[in-house]
N, C-alpha and C. Protein backbone atom coordinates (compact mmCIF):
# COMPACT_ATOMS: atom_id res chain seq x y z
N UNK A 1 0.85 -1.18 0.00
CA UNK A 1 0.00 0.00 0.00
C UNK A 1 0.89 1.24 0.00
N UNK A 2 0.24 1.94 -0.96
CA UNK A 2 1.39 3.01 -0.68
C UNK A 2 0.79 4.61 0.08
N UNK A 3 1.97 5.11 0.88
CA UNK A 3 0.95 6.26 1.68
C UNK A 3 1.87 7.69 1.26
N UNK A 4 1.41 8.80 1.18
CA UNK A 4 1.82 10.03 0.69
C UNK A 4 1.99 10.78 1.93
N UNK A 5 2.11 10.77 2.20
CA UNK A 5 2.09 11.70 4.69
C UNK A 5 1.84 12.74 3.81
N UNK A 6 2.75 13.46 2.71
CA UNK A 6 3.03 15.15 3.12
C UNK A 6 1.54 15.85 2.50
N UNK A 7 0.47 14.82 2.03
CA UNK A 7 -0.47 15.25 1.77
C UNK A 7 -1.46 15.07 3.01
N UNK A 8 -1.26 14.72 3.68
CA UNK A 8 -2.39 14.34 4.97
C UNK A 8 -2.74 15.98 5.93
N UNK A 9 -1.75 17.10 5.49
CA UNK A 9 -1.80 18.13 5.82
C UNK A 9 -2.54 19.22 4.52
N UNK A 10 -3.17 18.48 4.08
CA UNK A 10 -4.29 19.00 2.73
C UNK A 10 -5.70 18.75 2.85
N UNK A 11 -6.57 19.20 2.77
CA UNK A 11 -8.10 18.43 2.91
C UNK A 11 -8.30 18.85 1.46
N UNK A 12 -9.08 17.26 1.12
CA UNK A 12 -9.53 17.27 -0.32
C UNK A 12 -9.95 17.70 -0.81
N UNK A 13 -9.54 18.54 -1.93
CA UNK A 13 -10.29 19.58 -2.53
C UNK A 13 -10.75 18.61 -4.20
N UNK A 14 -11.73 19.00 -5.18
CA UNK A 14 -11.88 18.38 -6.01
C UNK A 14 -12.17 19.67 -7.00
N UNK A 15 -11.18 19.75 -8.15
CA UNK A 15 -11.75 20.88 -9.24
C UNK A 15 -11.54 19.82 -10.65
N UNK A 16 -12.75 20.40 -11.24
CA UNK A 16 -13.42 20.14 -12.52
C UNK A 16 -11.96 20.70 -13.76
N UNK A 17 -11.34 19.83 -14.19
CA UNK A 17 -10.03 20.25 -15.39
C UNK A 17 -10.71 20.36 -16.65
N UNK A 18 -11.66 19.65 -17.36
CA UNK A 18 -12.62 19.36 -18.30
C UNK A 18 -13.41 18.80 -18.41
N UNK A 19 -14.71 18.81 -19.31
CA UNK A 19 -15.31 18.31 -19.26
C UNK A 19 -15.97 17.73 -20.95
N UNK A 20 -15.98 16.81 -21.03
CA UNK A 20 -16.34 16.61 -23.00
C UNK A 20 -17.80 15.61 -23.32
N UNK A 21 -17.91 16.35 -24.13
CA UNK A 21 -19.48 15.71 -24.53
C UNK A 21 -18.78 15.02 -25.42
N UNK A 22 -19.46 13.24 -25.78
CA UNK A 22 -19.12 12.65 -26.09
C UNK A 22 -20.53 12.14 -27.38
N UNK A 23 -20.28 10.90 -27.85
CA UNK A 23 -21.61 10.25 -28.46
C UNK A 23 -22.01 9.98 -27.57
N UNK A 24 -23.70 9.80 -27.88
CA UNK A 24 -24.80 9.24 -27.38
C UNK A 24 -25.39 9.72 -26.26
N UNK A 25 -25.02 11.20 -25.84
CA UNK A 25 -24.80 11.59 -24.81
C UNK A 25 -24.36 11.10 -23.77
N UNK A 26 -22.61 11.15 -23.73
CA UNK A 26 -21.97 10.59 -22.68
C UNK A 26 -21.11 11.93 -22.42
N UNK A 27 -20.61 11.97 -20.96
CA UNK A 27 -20.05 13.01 -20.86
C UNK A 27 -18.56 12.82 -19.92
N UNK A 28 -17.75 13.47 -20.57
CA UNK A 28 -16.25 12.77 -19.98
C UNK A 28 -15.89 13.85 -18.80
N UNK A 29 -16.21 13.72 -17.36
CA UNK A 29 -15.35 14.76 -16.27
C UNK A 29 -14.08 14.50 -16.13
N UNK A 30 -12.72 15.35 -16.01
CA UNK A 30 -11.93 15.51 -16.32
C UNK A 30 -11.52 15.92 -14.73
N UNK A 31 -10.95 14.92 -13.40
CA UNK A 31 -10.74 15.83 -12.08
C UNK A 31 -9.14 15.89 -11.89
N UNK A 32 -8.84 16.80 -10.91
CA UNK A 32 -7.72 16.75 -10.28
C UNK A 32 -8.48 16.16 -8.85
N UNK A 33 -8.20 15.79 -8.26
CA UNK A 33 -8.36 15.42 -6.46
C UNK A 33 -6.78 15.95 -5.72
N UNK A 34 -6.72 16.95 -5.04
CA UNK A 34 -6.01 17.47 -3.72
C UNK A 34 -5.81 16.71 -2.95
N UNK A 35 -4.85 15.86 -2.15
CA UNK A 35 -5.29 15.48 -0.46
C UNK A 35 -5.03 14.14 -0.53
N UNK A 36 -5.46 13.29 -1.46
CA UNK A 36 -5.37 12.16 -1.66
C UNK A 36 -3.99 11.14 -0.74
N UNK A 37 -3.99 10.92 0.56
CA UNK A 37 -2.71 10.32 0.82
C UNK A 37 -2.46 8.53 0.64
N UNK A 38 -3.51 7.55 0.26
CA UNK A 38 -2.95 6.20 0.19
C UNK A 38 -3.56 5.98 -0.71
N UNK A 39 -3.67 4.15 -1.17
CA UNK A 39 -4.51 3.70 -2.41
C UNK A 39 -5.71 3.66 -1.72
N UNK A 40 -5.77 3.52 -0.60
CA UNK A 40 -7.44 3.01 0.29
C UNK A 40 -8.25 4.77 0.28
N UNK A 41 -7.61 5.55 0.22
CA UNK A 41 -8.35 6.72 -0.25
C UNK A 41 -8.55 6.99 -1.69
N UNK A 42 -7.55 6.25 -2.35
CA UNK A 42 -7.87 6.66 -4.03
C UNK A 42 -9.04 5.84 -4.40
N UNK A 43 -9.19 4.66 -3.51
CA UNK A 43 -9.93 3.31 -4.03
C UNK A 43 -11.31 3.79 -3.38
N UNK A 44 -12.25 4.56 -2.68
CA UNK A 44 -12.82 4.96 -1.87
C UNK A 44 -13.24 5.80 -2.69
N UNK A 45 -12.43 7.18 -3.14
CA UNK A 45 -12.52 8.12 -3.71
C UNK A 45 -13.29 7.82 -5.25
N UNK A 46 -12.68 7.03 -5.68
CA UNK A 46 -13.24 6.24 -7.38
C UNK A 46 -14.58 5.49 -7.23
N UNK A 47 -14.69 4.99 -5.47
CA UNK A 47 -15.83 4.02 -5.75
C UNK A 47 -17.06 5.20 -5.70
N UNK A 48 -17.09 6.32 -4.58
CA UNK A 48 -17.62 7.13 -4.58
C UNK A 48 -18.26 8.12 -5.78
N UNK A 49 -16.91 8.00 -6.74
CA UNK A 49 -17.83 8.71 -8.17
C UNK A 49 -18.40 7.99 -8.92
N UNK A 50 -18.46 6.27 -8.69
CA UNK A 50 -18.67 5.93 -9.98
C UNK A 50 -19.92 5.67 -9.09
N UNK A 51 -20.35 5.86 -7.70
CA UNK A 51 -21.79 5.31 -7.22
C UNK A 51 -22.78 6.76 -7.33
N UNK A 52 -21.96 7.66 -8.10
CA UNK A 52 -23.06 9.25 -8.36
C UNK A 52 -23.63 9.08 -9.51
N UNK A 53 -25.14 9.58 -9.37
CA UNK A 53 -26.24 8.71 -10.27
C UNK A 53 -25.74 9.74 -11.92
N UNK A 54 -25.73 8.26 -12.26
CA UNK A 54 -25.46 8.45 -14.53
C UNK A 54 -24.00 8.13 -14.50
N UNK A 55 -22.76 7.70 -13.53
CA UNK A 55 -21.73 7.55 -13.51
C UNK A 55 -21.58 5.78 -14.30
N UNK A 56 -20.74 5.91 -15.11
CA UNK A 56 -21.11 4.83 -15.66
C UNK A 56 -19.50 4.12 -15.70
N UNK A 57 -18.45 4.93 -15.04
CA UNK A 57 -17.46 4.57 -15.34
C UNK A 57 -16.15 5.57 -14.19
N UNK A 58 -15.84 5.29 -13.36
CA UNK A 58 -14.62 5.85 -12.87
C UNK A 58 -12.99 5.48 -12.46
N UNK A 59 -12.20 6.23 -12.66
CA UNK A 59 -10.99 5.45 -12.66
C UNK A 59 -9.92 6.94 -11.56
N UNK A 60 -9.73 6.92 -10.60
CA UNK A 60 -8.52 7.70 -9.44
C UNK A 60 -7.31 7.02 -9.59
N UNK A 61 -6.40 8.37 -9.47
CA UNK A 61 -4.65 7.40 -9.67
C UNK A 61 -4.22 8.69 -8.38
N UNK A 62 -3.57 7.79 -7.93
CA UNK A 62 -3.25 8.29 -6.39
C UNK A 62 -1.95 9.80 -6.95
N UNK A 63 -1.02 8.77 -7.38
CA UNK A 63 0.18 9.52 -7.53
C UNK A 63 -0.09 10.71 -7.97
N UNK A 64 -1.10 11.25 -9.31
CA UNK A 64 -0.96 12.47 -9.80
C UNK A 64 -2.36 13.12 -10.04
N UNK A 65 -3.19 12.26 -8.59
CA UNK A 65 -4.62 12.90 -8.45
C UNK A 65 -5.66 12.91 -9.32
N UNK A 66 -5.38 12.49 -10.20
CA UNK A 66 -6.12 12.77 -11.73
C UNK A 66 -7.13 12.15 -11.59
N UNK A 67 -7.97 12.06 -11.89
CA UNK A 67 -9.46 10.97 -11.58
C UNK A 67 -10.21 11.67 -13.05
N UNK A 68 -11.15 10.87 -13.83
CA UNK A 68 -12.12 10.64 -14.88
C UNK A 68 -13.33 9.71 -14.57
N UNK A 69 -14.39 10.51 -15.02
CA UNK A 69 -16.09 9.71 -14.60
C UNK A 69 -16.61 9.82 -15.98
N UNK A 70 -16.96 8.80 -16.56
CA UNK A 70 -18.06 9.29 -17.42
C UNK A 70 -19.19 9.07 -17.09
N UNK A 71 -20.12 9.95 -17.55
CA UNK A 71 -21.54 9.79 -16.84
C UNK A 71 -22.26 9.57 -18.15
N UNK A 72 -23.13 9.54 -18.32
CA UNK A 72 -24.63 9.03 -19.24
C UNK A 72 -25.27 10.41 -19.12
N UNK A 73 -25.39 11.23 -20.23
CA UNK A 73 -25.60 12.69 -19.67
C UNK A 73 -25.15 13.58 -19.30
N UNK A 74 -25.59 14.08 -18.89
CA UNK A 74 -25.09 15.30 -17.82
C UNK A 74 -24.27 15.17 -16.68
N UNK A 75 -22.70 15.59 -16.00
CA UNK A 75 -21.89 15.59 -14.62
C UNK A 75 -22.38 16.34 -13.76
N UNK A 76 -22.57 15.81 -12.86
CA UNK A 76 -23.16 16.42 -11.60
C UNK A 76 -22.15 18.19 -11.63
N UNK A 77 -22.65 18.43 -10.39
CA UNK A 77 -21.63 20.03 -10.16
C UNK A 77 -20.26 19.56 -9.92
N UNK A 78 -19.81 20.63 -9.52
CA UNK A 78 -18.03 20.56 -8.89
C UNK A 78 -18.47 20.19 -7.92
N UNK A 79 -19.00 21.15 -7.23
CA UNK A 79 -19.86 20.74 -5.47
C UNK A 79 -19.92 19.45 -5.47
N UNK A 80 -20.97 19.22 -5.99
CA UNK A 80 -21.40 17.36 -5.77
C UNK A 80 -20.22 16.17 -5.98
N UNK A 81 -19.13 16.53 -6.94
CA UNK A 81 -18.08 15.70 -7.01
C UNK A 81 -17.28 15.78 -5.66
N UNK A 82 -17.13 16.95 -5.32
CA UNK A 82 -16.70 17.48 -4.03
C UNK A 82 -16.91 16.90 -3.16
N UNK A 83 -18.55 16.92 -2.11
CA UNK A 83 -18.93 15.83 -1.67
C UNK A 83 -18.71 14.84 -1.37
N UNK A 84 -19.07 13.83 -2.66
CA UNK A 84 -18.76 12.38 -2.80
C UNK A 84 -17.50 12.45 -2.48
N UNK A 85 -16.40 13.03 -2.93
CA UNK A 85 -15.00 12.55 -2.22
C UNK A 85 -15.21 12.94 -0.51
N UNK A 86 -15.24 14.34 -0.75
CA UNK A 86 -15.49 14.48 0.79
C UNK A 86 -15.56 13.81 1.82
N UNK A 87 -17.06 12.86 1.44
CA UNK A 87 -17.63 12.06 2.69
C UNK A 87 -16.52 10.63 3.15
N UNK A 88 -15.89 10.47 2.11
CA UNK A 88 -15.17 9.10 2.41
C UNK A 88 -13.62 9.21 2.29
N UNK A 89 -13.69 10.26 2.58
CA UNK A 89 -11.36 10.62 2.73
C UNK A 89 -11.36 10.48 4.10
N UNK A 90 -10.20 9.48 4.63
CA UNK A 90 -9.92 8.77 5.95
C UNK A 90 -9.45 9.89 6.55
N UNK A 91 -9.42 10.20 7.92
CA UNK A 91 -9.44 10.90 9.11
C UNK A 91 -9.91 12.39 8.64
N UNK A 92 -11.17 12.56 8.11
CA UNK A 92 -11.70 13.84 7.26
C UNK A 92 -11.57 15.01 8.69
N UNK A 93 -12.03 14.91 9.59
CA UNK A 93 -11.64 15.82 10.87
C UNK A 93 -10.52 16.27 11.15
N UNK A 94 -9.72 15.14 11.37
CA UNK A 94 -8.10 15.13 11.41
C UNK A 94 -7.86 16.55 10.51
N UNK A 95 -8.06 15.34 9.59
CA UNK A 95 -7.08 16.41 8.27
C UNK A 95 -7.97 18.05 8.11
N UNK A 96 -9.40 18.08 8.56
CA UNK A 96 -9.07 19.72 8.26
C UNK A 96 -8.34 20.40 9.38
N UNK A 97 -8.42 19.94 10.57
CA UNK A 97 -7.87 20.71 11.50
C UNK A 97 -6.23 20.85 11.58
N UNK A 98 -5.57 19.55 10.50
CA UNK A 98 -4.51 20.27 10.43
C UNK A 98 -4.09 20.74 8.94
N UNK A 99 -5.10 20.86 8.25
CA UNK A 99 -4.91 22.06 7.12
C UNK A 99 -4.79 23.16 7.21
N UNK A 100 -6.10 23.40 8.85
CA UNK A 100 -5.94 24.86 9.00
C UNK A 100 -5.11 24.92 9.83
N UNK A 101 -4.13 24.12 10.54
CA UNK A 101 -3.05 24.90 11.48
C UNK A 101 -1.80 25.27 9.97
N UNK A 102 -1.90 24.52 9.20
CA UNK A 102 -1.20 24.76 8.26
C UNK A 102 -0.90 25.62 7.39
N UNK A 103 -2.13 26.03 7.54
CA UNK A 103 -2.62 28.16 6.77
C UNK A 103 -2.47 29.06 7.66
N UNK A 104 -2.58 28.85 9.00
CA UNK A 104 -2.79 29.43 10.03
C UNK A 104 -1.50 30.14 10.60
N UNK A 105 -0.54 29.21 10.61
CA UNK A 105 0.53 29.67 11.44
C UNK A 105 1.33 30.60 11.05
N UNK A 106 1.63 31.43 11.50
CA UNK A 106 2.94 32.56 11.15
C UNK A 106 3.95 32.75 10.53
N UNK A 107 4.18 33.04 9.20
CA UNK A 107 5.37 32.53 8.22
C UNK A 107 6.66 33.35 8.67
């Protein structure tokens, strides 16, 4: 298993890189994922988008955050991708409280 520490001082952020209309109306989301520190969060993180309704397909790669959903239709918001990672990144408390000592402190 592999673990990233120096990201565990990040809370997951999720932004939208692209997005492509495809045939048949399929639609390709294009993510970065922030925060990401092991495979058991990447694996969590992927199961989470591909269980958001019209997701017909998701794939997370730990190392360079990148994550792709295609959906059947229309991609939910940024928000809602947001979310779904949100709810299932391991020690989610933990890690905001030391994101914000991490912004916080006195340079």
């Amino acid at each position: 298993m592999r673990i990233l520490p120096r990201r565990l001082f990040s809370y997951p952020r999720v932004v939208v890189r692209r997005l492509e209309r495809g045939d048949g109306d399929v639609t390709l989301a294009v993510l970065s994922i922030d925060g990401l520190v092991c495979d058991v969060c990447a694996a969590r993180a992927q199961q989470a988008l591909a269980d958001l309704p019209g997701a017909t397909a998701a794939k997370v790669d730990l190392e360079s955050g990148a994550a792709s959903v295609t959906f059947a239709g229309e991609a939910p918001s940024e928000e809602a991708l947001g979310q779904a990672v949100g709810r299932v990144v391991l020690l989610r408390p933990a890690r905001r409280w030391m994101a914000r000592l991490r912004w916080e402190r006195p340079r």
